[in-house]
PDB file of N, CA and C in Angstrom:
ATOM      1  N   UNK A   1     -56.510  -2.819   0.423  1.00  0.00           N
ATOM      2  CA  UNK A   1     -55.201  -3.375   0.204  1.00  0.00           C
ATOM      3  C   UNK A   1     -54.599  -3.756   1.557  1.00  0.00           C
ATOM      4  N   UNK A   2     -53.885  -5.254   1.483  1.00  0.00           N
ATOM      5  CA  UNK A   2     -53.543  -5.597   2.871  1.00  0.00           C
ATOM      6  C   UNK A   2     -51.953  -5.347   3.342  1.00  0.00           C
ATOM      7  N   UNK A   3     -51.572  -4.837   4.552  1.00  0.00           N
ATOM      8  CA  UNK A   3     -50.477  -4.267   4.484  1.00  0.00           C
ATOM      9  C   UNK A   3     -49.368  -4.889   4.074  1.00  0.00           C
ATOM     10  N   UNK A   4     -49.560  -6.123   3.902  1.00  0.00           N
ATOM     11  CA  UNK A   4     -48.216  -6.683   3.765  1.00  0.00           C
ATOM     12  C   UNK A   4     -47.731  -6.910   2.010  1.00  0.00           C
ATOM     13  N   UNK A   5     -49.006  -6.193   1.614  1.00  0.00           N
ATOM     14  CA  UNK A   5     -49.212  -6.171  -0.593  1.00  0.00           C
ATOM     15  C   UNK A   5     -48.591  -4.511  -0.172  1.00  0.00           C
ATOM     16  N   UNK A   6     -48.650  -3.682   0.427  1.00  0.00           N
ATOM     17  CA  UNK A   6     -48.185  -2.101   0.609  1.00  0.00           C
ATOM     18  C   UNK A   6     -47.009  -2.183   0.489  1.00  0.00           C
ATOM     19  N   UNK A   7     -46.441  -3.304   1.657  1.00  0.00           N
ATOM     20  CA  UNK A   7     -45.039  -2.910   1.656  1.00  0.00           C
ATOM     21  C   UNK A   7     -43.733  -4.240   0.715  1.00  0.00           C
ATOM     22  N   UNK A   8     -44.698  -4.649  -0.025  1.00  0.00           N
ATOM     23  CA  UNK A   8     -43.908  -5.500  -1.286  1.00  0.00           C
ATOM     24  C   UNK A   8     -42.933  -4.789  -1.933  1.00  0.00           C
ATOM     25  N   UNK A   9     -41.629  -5.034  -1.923  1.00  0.00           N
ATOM     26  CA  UNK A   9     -40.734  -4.477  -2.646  1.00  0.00           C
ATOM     27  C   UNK A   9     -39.375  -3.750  -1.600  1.00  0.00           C
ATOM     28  N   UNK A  10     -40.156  -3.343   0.028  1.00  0.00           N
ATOM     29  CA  UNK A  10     -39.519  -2.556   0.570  1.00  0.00           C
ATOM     30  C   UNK A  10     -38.248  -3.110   0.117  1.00  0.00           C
ATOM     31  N   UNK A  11     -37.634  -4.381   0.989  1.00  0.00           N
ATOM     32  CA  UNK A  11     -36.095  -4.792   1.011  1.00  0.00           C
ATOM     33  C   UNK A  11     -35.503  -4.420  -0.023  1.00  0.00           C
ATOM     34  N   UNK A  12     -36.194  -4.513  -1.621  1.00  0.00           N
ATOM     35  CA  UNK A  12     -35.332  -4.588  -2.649  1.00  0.00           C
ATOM     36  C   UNK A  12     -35.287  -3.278  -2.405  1.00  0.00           C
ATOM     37  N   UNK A  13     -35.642  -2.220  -2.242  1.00  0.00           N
ATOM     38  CA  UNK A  13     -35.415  -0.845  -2.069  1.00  0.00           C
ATOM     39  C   UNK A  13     -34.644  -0.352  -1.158  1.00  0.00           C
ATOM     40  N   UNK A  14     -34.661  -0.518  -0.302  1.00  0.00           N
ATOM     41  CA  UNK A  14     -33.416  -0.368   0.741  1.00  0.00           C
ATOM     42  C   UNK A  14     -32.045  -0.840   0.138  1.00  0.00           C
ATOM     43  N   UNK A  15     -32.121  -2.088  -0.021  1.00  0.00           N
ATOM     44  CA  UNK A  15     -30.856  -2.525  -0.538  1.00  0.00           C
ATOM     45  C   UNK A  15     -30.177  -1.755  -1.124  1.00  0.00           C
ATOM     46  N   UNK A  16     -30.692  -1.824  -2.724  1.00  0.00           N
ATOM     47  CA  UNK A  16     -30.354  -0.487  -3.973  1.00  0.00           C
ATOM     48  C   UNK A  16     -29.923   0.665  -3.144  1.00  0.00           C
ATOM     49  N   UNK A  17     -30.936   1.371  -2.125  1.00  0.00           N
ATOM     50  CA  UNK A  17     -30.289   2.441  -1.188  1.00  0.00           C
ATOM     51  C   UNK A  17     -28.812   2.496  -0.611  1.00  0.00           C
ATOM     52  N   UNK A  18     -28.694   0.970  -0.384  1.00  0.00           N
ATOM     53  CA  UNK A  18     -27.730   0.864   1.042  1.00  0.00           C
ATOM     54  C   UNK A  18     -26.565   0.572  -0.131  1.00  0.00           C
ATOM     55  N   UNK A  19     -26.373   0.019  -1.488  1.00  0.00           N
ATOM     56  CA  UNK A  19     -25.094  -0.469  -1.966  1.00  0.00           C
ATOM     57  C   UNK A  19     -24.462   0.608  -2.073  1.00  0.00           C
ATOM     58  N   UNK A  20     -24.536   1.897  -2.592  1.00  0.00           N
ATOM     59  CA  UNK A  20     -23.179   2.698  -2.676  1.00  0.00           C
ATOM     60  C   UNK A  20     -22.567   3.089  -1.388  1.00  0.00           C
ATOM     61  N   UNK A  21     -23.248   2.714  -0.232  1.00  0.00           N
ATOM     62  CA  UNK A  21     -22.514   2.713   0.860  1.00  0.00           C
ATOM     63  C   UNK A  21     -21.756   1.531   1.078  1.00  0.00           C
ATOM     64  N   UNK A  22     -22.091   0.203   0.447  1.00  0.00           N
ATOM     65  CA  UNK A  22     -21.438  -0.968   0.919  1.00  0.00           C
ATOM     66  C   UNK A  22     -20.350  -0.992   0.142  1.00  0.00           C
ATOM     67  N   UNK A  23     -20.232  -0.470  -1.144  1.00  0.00           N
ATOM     68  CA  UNK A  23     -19.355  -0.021  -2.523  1.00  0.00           C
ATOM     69  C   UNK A  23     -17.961   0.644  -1.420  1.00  0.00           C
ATOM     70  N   UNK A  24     -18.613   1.846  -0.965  1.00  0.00           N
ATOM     71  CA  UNK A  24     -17.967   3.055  -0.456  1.00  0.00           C
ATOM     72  C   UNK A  24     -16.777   2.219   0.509  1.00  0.00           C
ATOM     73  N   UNK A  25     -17.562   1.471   1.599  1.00  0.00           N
ATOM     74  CA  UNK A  25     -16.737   0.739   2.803  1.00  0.00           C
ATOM     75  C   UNK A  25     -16.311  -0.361   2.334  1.00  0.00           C
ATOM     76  N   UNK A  26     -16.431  -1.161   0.708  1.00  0.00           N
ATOM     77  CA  UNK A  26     -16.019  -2.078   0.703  1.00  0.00           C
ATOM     78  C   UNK A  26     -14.020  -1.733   0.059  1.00  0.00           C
ATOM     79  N   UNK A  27     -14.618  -0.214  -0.778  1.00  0.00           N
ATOM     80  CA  UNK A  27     -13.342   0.447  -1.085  1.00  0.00           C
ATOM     81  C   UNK A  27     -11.917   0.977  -0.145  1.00  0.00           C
ATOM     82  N   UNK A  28     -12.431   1.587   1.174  1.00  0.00           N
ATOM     83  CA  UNK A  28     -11.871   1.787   1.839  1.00  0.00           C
ATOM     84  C   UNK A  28     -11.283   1.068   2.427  1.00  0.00           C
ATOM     85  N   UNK A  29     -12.212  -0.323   2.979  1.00  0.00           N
ATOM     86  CA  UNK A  29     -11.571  -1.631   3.478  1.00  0.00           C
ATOM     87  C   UNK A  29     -10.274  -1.753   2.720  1.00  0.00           C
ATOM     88  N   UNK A  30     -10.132  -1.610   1.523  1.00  0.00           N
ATOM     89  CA  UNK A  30      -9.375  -2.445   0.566  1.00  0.00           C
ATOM     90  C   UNK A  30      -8.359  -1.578   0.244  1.00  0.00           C
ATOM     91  N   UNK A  31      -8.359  -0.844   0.332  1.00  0.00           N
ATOM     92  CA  UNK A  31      -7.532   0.463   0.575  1.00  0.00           C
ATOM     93  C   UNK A  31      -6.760   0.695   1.382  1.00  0.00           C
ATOM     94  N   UNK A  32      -7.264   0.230   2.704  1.00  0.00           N
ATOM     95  CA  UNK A  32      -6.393  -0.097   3.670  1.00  0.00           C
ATOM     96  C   UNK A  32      -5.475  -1.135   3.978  1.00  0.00           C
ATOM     97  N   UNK A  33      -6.039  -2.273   3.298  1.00  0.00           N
ATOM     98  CA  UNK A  33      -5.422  -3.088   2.675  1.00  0.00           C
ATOM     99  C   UNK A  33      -4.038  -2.551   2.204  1.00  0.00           C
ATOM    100  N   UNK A  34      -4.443  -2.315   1.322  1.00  0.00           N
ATOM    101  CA  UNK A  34      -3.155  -1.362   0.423  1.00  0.00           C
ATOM    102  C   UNK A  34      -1.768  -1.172   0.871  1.00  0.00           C
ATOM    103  N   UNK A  35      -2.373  -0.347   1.588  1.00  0.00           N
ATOM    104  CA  UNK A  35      -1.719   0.440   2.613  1.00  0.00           C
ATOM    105  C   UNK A  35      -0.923  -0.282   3.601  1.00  0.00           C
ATOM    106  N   UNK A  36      -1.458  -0.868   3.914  1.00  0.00           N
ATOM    107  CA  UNK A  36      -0.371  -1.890   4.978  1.00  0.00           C
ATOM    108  C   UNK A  36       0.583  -2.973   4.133  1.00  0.00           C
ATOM    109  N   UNK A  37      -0.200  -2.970   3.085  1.00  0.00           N
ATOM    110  CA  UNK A  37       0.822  -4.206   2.398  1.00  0.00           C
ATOM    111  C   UNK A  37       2.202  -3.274   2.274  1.00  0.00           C
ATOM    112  N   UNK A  38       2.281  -2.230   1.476  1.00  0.00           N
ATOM    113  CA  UNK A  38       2.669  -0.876   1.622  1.00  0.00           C
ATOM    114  C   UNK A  38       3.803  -0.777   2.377  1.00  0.00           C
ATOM    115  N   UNK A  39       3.232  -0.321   3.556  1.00  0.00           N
ATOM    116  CA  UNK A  39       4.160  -0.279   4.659  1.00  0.00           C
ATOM    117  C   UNK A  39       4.995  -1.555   4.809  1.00  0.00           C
ATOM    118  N   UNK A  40       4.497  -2.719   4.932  1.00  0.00           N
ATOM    119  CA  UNK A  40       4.869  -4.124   5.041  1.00  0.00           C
ATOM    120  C   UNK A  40       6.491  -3.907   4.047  1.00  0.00           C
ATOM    121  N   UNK A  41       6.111  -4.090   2.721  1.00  0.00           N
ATOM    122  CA  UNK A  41       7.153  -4.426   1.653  1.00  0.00           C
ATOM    123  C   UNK A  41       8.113  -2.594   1.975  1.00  0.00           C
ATOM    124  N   UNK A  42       7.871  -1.880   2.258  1.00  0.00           N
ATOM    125  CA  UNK A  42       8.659  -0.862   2.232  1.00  0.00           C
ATOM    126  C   UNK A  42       9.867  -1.429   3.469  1.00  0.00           C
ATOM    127  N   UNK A  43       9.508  -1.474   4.707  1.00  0.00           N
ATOM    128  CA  UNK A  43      10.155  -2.290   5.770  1.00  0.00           C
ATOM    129  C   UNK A  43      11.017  -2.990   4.783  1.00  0.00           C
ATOM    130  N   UNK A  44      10.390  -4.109   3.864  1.00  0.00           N
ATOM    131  CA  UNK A  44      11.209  -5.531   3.525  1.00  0.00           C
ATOM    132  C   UNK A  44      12.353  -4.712   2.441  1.00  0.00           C
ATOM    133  N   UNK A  45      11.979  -3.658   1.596  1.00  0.00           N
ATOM    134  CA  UNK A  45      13.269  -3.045   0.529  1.00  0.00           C
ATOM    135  C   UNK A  45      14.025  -1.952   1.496  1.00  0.00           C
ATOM    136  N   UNK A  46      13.773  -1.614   2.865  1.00  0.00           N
ATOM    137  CA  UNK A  46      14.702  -1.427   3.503  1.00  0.00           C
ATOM    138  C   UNK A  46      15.710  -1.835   3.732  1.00  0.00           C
ATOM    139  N   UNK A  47      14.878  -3.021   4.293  1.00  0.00           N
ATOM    140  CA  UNK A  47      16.239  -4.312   4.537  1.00  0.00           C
ATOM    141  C   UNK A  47      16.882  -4.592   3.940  1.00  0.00           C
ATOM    142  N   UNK A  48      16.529  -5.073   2.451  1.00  0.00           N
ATOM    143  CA  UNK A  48      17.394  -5.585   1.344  1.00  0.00           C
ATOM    144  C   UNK A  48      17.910  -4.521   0.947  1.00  0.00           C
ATOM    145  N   UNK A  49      17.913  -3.127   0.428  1.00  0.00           N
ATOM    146  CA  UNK A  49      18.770  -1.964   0.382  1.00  0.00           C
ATOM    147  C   UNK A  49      20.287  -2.152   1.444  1.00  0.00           C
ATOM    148  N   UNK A  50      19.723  -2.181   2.511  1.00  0.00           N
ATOM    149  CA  UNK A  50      21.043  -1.990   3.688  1.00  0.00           C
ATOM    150  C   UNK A  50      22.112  -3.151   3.735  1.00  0.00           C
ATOM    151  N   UNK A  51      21.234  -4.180   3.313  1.00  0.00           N
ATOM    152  CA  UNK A  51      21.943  -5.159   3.237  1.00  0.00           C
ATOM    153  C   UNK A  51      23.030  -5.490   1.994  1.00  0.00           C
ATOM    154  N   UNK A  52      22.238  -4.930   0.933  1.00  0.00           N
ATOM    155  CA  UNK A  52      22.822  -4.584  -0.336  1.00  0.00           C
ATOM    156  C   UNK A  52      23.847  -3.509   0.150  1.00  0.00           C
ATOM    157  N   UNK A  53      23.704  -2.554   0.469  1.00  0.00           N
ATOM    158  CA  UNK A  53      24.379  -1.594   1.050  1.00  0.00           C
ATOM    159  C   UNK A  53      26.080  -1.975   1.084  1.00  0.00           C
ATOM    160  N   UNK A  54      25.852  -3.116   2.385  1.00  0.00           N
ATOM    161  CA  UNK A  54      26.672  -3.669   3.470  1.00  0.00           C
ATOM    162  C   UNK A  54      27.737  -4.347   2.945  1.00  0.00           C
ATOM    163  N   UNK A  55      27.548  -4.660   1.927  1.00  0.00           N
ATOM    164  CA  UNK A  55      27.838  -5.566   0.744  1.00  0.00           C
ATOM    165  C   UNK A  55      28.429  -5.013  -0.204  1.00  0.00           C
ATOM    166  N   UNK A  56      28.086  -3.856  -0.619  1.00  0.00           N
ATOM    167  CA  UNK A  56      28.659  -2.957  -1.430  1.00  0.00           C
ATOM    168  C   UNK A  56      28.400  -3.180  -2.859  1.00  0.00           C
ATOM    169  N   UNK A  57      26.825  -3.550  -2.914  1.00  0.00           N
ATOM    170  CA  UNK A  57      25.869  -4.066  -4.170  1.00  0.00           C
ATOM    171  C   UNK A  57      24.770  -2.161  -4.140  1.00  0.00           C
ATOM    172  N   UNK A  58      24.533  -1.973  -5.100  1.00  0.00           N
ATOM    173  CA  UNK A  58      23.235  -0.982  -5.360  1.00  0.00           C
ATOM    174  C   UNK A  58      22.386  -1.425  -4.454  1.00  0.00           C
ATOM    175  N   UNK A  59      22.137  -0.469  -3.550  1.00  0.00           N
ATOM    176  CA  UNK A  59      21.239  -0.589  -2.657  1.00  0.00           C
ATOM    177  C   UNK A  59      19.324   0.032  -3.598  1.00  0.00           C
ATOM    178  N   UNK A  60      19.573   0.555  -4.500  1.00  0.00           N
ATOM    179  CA  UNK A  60      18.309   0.816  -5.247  1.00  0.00           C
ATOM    180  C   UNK A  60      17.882  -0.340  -5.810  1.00  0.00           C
ATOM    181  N   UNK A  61      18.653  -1.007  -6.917  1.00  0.00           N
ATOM    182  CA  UNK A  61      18.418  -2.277  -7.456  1.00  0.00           C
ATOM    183  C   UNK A  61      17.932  -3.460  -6.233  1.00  0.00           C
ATOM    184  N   UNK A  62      18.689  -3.503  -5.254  1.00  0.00           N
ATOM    185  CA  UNK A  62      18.266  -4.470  -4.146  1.00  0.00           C
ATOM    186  C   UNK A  62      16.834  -4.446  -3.755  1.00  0.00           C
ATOM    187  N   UNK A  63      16.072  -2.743  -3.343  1.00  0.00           N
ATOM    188  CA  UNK A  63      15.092  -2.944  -2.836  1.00  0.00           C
ATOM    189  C   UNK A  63      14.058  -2.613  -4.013  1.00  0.00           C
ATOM    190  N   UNK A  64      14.162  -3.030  -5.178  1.00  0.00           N
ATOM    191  CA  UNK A  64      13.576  -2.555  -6.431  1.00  0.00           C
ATOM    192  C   UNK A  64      13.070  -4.010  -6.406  1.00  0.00           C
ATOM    193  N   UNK A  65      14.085  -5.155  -6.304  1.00  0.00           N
ATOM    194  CA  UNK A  65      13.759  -6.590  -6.689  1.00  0.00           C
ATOM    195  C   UNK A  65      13.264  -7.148  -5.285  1.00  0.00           C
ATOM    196  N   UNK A  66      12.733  -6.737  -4.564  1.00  0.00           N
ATOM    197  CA  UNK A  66      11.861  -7.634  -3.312  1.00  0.00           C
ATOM    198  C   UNK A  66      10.538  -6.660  -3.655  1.00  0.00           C
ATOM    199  N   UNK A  67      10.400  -5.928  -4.682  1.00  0.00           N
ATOM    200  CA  UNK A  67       8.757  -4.848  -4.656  1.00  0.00           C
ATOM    201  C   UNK A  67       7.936  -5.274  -5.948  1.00  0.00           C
ATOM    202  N   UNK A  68       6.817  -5.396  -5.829  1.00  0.00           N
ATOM    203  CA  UNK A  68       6.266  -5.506  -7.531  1.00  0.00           C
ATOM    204  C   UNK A  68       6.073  -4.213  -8.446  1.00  0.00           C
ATOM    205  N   UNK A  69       6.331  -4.676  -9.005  1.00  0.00           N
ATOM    206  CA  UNK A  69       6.075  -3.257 -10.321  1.00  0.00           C
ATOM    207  C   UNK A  69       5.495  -2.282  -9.988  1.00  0.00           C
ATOM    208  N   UNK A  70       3.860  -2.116  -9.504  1.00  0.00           N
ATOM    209  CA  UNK A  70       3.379  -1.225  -8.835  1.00  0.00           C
ATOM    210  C   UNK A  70       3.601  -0.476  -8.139  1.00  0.00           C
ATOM    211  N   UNK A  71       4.695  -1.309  -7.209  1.00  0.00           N
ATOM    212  CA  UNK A  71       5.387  -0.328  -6.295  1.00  0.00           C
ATOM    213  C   UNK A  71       6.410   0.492  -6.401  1.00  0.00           C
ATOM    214  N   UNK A  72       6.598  -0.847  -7.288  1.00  0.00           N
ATOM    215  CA  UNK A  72       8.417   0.321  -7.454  1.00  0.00           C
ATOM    216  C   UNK A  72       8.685   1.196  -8.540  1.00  0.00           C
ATOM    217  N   UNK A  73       7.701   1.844  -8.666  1.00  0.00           N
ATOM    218  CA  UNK A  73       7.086   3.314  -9.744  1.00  0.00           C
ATOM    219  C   UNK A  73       7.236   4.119  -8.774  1.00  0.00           C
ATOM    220  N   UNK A  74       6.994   4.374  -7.418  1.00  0.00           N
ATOM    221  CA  UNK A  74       7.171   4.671  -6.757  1.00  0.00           C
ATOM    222  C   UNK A  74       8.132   4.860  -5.733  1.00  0.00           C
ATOM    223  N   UNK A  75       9.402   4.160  -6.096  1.00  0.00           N
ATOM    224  CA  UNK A  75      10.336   3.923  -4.873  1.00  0.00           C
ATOM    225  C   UNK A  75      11.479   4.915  -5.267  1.00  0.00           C
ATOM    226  N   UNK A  76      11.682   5.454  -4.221  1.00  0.00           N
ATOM    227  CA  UNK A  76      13.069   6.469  -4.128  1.00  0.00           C
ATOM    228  C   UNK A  76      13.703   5.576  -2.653  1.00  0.00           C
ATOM    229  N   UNK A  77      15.614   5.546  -3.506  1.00  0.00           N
ATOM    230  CA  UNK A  77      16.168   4.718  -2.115  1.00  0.00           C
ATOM    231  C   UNK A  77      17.355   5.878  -2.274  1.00  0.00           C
ATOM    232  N   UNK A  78      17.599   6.360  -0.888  1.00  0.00           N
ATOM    233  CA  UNK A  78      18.390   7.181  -0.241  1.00  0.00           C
ATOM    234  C   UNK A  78      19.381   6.492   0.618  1.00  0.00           C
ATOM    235  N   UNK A  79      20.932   6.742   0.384  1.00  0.00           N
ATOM    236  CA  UNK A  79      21.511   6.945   1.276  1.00  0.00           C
ATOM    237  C   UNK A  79      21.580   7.756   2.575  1.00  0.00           C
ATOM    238  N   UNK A  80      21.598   6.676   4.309  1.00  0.00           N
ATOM    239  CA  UNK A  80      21.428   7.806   4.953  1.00  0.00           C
ATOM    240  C   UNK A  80      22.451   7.844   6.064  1.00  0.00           C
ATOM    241  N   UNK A  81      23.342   8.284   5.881  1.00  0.00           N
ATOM    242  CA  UNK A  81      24.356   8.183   7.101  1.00  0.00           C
ATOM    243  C   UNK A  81      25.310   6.537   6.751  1.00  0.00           C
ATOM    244  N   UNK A  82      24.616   5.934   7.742  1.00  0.00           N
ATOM    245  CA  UNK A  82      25.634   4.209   8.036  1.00  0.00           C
ATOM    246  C   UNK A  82      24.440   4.001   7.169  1.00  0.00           C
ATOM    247  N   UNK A  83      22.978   4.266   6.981  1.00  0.00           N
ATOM    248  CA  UNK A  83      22.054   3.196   6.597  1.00  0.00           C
ATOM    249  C   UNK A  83      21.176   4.031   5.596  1.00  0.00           C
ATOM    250  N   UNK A  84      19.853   3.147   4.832  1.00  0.00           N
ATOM    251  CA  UNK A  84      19.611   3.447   3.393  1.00  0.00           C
ATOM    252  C   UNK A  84      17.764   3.808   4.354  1.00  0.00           C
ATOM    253  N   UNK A  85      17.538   5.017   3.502  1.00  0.00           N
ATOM    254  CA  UNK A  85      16.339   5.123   3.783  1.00  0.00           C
ATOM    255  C   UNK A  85      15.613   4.917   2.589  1.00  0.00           C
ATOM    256  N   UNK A  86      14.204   4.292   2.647  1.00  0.00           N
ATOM    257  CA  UNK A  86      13.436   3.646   1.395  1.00  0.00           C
ATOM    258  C   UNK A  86      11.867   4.458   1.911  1.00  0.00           C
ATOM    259  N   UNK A  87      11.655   5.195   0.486  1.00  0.00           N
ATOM    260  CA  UNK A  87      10.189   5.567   0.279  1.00  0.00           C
ATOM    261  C   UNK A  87       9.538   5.601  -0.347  1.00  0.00           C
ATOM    262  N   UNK A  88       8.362   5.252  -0.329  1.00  0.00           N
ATOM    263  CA  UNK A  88       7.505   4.197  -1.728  1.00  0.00           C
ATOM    264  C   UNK A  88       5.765   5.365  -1.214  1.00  0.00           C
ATOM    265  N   UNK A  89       5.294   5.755  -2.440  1.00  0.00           N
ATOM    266  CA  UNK A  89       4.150   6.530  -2.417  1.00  0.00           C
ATOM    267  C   UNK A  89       3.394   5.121  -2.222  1.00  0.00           C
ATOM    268  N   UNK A  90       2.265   5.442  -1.553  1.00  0.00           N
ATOM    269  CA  UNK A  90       0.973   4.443  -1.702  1.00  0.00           C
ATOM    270  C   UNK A  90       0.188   4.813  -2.653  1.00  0.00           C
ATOM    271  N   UNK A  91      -0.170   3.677  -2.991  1.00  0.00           N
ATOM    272  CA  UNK A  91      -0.770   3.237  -4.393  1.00  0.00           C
ATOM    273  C   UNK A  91      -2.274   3.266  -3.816  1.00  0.00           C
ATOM    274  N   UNK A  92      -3.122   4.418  -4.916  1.00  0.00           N
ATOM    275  CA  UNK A  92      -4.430   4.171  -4.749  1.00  0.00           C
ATOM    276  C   UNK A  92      -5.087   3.124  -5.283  1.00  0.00           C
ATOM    277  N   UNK A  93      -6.335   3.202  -4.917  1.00  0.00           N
ATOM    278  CA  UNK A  93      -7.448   1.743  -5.219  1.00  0.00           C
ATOM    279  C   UNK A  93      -8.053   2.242  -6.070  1.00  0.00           C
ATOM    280  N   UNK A  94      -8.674   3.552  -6.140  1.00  0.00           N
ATOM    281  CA  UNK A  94      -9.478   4.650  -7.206  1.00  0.00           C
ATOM    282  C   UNK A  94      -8.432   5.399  -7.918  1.00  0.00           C
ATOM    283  N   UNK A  95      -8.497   5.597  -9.520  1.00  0.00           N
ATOM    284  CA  UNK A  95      -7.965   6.474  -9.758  1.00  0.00           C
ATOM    285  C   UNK A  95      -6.941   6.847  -9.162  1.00  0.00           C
ATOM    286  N   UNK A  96      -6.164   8.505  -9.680  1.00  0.00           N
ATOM    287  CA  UNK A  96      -4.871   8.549  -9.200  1.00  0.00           C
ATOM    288  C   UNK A  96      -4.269   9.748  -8.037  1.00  0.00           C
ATOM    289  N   UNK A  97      -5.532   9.514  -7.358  1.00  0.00           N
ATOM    290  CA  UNK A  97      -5.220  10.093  -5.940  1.00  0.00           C
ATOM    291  C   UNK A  97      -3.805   9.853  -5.609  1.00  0.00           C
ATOM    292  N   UNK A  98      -3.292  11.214  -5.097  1.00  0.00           N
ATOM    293  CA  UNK A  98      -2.106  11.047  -4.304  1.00  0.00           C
ATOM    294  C   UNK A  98      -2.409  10.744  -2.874  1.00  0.00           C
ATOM    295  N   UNK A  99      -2.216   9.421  -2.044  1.00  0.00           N
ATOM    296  CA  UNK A  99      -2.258   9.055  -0.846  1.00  0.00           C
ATOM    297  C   UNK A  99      -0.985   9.510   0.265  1.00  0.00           C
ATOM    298  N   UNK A 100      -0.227   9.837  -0.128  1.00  0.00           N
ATOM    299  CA  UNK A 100       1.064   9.824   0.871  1.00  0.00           C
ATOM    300  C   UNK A 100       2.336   8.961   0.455  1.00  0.00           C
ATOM    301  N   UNK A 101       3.020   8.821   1.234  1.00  0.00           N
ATOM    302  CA  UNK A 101       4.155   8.310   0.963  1.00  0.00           C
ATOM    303  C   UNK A 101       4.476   7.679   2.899  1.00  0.00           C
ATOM    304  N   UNK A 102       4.958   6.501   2.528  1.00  0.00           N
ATOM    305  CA  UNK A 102       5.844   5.709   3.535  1.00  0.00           C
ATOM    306  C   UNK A 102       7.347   5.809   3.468  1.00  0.00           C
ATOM    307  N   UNK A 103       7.970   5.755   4.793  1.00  0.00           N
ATOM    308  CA  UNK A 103       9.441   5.814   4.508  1.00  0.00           C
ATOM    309  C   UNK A 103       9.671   4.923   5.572  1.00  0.00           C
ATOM    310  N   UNK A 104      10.600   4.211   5.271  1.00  0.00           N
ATOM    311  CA  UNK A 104      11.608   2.943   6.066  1.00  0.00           C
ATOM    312  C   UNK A 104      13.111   3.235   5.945  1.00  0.00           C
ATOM    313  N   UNK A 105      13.446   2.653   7.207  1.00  0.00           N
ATOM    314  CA  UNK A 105      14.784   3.210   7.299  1.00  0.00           C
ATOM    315  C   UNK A 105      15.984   1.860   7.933  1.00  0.00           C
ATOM    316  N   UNK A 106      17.076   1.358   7.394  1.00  0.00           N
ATOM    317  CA  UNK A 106      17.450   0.389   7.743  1.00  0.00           C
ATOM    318  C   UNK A 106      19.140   0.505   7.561  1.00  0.00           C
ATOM    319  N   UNK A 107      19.659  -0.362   8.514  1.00  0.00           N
ATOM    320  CA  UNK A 107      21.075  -0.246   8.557  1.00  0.00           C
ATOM    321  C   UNK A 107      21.769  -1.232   8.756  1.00  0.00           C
ATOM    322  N   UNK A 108      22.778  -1.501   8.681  1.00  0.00           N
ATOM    323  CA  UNK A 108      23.183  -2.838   8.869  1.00  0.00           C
ATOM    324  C   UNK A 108      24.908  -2.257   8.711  1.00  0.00           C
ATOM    325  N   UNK A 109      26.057  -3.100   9.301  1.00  0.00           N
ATOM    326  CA  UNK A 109      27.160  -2.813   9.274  1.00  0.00           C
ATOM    327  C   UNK A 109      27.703  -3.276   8.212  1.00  0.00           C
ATOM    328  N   UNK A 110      28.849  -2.808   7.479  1.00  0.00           N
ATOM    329  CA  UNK A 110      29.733  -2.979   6.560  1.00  0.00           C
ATOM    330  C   UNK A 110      29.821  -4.282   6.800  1.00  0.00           C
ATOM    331  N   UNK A 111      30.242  -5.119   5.420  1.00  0.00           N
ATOM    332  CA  UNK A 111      30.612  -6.434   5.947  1.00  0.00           C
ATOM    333  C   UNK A 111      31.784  -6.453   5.552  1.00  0.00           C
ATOM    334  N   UNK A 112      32.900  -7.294   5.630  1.00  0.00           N
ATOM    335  CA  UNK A 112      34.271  -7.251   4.688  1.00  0.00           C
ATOM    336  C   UNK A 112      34.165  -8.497   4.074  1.00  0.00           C
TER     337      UNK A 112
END
């Protein structure tokens, strides 16, 4: 038998080997993803909270309507002093791992 009839098949075998690792890092990638979008829009219902705030509109409702649904299952908005603190759990990619929670914090002056 000539070596190169021996080793027929290797690649497809490796491969099959190597996908639940490519699965694994393609999850995490995306996850991280997540996560920053996350952080991103928490920043942005800061803003609109304080600003709502400033205004003397519901600062919950404000940063409820700049978040998508997903998120804002998650959102607790706090009064904090002059300004509104906003914290939104991160949303897993798998199942319903608890990841943490982000908090943003924003202020803005009274307006008249």
């Amino acid at each position: 038998m000539s070596r190169a009839h021996a080793e027929r098949g290797q690649a497809t075998v490796e491969l099959i080997a190597l996908l639940p690792v490519l699965v694994a890092l393609a999850l995490l990638l995306w996850q991280a993803v997540v996560a920053g979008q996350a952080m991103w829009l928490a920043g942005s219902a800061a803003r609109e909270a304080a600003r709502a705030r400033a205004v003397g509109a519901d600062p919950a409702r404000a940063a409820r309507s700049v978040l998508p649904a997903s998120l804002a299952r998650g959102l607790a908005v706090a009064r904090d002093g002059d300004g509104v603190t906003v914290r939104l759990r991160i949303p897993s990619v798998v199942g319903r791992a608890r990841l943490g929670t982000i908090t943003a914090r924003s202020r803005l002056d009274p307006q008249a």
